[in-house]
N, C-alpha and C. Protein backbone atom coordinates (compact mmCIF):
# COMPACT_ATOMS: atom_id res chain seq x y z
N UNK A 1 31.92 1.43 47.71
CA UNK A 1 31.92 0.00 47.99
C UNK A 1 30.47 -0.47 48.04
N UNK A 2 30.03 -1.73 47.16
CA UNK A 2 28.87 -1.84 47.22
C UNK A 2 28.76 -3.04 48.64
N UNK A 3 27.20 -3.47 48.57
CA UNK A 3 26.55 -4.36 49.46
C UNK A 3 27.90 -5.83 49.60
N UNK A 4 28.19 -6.34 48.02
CA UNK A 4 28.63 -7.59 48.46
C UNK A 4 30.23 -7.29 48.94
N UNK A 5 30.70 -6.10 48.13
CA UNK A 5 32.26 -5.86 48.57
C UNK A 5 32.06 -5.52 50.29
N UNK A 6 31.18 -4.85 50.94
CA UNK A 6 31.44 -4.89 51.87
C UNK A 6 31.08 -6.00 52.77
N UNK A 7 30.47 -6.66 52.29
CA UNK A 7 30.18 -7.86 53.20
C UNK A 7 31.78 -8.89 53.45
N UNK A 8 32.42 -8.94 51.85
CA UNK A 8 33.28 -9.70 51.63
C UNK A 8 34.28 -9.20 53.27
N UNK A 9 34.52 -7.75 53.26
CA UNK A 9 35.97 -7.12 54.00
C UNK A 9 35.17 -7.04 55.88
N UNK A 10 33.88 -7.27 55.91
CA UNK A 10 34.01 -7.46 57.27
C UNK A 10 34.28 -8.82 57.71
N UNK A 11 33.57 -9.85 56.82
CA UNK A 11 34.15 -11.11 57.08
C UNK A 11 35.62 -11.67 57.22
N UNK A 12 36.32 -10.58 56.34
CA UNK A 12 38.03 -10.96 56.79
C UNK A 12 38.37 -10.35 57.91
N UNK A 13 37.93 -9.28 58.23
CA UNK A 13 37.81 -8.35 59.75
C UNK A 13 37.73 -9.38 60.41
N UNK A 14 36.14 -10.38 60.68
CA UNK A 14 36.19 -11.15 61.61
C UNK A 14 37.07 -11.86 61.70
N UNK A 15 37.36 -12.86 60.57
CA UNK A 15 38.58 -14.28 60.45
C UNK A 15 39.54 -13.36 60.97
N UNK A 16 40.22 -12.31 60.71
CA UNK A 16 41.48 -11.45 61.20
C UNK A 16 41.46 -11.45 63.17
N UNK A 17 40.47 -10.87 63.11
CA UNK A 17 39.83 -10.96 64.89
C UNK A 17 39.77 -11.92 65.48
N UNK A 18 39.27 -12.82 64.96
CA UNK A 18 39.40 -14.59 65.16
C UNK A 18 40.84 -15.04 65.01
N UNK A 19 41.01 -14.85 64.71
CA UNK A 19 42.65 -15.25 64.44
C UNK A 19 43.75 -15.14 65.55
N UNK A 20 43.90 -13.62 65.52
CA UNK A 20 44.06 -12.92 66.46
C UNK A 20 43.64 -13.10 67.92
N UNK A 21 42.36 -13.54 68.54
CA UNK A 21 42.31 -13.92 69.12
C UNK A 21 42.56 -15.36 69.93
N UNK A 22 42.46 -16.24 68.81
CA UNK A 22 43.09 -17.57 69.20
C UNK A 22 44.71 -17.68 69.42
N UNK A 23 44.91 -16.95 68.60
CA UNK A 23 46.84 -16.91 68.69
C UNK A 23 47.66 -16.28 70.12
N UNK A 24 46.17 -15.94 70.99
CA UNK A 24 46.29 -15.12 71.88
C UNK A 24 46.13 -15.73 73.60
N UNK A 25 45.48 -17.02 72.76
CA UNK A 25 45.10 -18.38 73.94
C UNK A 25 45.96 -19.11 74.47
N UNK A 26 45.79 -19.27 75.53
CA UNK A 26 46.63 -20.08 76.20
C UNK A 26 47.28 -21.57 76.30
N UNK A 27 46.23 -22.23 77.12
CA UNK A 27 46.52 -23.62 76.87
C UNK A 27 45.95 -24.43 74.99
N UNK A 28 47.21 -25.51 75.10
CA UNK A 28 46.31 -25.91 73.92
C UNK A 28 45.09 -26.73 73.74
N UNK A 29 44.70 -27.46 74.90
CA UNK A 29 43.39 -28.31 75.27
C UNK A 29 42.18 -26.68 74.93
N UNK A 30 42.43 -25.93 75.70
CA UNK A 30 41.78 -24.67 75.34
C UNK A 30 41.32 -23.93 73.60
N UNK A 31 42.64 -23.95 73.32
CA UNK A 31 42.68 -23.81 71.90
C UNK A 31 41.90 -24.20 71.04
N UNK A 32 42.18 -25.82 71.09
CA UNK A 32 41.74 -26.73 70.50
C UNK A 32 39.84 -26.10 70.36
N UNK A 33 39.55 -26.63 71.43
CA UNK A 33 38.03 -26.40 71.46
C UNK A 33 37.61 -24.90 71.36
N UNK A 34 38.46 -23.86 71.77
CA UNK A 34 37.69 -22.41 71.13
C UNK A 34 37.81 -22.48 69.62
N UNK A 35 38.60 -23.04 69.23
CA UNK A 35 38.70 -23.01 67.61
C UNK A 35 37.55 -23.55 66.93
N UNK A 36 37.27 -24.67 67.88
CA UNK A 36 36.17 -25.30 66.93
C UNK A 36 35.28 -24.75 67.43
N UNK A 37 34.62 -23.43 68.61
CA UNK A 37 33.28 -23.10 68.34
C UNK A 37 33.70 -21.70 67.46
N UNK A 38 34.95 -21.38 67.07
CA UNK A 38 35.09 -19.97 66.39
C UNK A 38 34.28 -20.44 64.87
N UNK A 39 35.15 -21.29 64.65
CA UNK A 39 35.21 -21.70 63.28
C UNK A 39 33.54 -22.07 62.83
N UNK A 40 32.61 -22.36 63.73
CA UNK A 40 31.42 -22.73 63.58
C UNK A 40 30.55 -21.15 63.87
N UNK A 41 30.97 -20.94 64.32
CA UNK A 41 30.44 -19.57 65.00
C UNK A 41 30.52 -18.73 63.41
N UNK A 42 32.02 -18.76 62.72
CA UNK A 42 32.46 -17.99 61.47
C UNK A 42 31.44 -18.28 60.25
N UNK A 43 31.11 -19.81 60.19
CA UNK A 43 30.34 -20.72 58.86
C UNK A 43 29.25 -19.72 58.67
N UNK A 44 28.26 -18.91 59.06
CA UNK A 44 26.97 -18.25 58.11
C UNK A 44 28.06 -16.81 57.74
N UNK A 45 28.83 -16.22 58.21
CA UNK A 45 29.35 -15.44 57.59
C UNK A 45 30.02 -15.61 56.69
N UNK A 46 31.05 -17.00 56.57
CA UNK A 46 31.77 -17.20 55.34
C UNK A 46 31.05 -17.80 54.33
N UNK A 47 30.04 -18.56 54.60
CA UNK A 47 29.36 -18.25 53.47
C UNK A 47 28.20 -17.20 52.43
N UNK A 48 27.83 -16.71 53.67
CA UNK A 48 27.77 -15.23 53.19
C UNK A 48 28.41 -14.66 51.87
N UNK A 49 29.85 -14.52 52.68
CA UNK A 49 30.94 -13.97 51.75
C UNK A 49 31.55 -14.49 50.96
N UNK A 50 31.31 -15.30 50.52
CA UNK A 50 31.54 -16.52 49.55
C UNK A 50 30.39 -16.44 48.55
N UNK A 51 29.59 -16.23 48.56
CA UNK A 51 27.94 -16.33 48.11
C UNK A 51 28.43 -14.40 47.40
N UNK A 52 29.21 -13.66 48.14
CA UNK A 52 29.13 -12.20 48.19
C UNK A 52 30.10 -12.17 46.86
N UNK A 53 31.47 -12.68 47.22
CA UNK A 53 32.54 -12.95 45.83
C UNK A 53 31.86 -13.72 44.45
N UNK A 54 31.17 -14.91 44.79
CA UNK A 54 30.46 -15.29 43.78
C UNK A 54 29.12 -14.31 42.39
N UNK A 55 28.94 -13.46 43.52
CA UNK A 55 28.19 -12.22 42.70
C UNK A 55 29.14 -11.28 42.33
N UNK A 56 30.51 -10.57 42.79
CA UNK A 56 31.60 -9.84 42.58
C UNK A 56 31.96 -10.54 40.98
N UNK A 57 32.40 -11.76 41.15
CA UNK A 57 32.38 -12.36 40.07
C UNK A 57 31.80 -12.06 38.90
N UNK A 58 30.45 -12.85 39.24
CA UNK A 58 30.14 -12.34 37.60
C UNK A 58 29.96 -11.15 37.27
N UNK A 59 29.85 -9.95 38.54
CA UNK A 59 30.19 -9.07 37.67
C UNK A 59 31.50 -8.07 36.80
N UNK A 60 32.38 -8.61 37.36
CA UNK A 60 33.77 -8.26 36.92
C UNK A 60 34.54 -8.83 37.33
N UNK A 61 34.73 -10.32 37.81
CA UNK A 61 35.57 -10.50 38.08
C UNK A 61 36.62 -10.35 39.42
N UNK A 62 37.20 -11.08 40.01
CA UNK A 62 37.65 -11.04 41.23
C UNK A 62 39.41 -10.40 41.15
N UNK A 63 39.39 -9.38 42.08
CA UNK A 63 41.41 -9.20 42.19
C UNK A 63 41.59 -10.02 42.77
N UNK A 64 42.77 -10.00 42.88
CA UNK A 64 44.25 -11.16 43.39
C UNK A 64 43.62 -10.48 44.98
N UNK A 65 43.06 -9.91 45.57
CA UNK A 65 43.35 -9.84 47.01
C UNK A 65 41.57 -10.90 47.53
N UNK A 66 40.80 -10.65 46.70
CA UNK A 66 39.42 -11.18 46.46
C UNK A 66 39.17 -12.43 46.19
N UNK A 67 40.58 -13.15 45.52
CA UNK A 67 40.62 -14.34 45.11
C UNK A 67 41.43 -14.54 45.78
N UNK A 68 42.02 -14.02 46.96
CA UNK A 68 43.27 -14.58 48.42
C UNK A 68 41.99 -14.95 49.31
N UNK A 69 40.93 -13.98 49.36
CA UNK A 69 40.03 -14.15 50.43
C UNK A 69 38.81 -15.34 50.09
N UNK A 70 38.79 -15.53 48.93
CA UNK A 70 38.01 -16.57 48.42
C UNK A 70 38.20 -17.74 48.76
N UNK A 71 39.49 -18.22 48.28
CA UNK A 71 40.48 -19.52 48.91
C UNK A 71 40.37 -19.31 50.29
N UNK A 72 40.48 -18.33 51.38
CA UNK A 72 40.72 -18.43 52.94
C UNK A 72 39.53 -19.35 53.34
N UNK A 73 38.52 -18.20 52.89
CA UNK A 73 37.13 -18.70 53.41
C UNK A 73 36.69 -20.51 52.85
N UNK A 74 36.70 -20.32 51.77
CA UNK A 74 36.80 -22.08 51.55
C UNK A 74 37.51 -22.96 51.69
N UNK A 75 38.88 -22.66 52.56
CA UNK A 75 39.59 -23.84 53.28
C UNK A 75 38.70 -23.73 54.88
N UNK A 76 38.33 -22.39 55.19
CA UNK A 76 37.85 -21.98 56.90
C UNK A 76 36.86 -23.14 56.89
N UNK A 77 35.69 -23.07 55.76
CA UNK A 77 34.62 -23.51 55.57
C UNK A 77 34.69 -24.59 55.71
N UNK A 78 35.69 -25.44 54.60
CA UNK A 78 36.23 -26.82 55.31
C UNK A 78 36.21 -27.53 56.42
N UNK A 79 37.09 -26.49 57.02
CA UNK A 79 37.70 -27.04 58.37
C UNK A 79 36.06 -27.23 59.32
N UNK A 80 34.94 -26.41 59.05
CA UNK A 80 33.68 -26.37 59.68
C UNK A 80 33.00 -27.51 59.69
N UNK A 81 33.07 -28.03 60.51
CA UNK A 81 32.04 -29.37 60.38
C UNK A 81 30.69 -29.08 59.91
N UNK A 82 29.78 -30.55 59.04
CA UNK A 82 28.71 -30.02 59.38
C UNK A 82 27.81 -30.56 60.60
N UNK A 83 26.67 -30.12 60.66
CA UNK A 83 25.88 -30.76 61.48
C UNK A 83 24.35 -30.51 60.77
């Protein structure tokens, strides 16, 4: 596994962990606002790994599980405000 493939699979580690952990929260006033410092907290890693698939790319091309994680991260990214 090179530099960018592994960058790509810890970043779904995190979103997975993140995930996982919010689904795990209690109130939803709570929710609400851990989500939005997760999701900001997530933004230099998903783009990272976004930046990481984009080099995967040109060099061969992305699988169907690479191009599941591609789409995740650029709806996550979305949802990230900027500032």
């Amino acid at each position: 596994m090179d530099e960018a493939e592994r960058r790509v699979k810890e970043t779904d580690e995190l979103v997975r962990e993140t995930v996982i952990r919010l689904s795990r929260s209690g109130s939803s006033e709570l929710l609400g606002a851990t989500a939005h410092e997760d999701v900001l907290g997530l933004r230099p890693h998903l783009e990272e790994a976004l930046a990481a698939l984009a080099d995967i790319e040109r060099r061969r091309g992305l699988t169907d599980e690479e191009l599941a994680r591609w789409r995740a991260f650029k709806m996550l990214l979305a949802a990230a405000p900027l500032f």
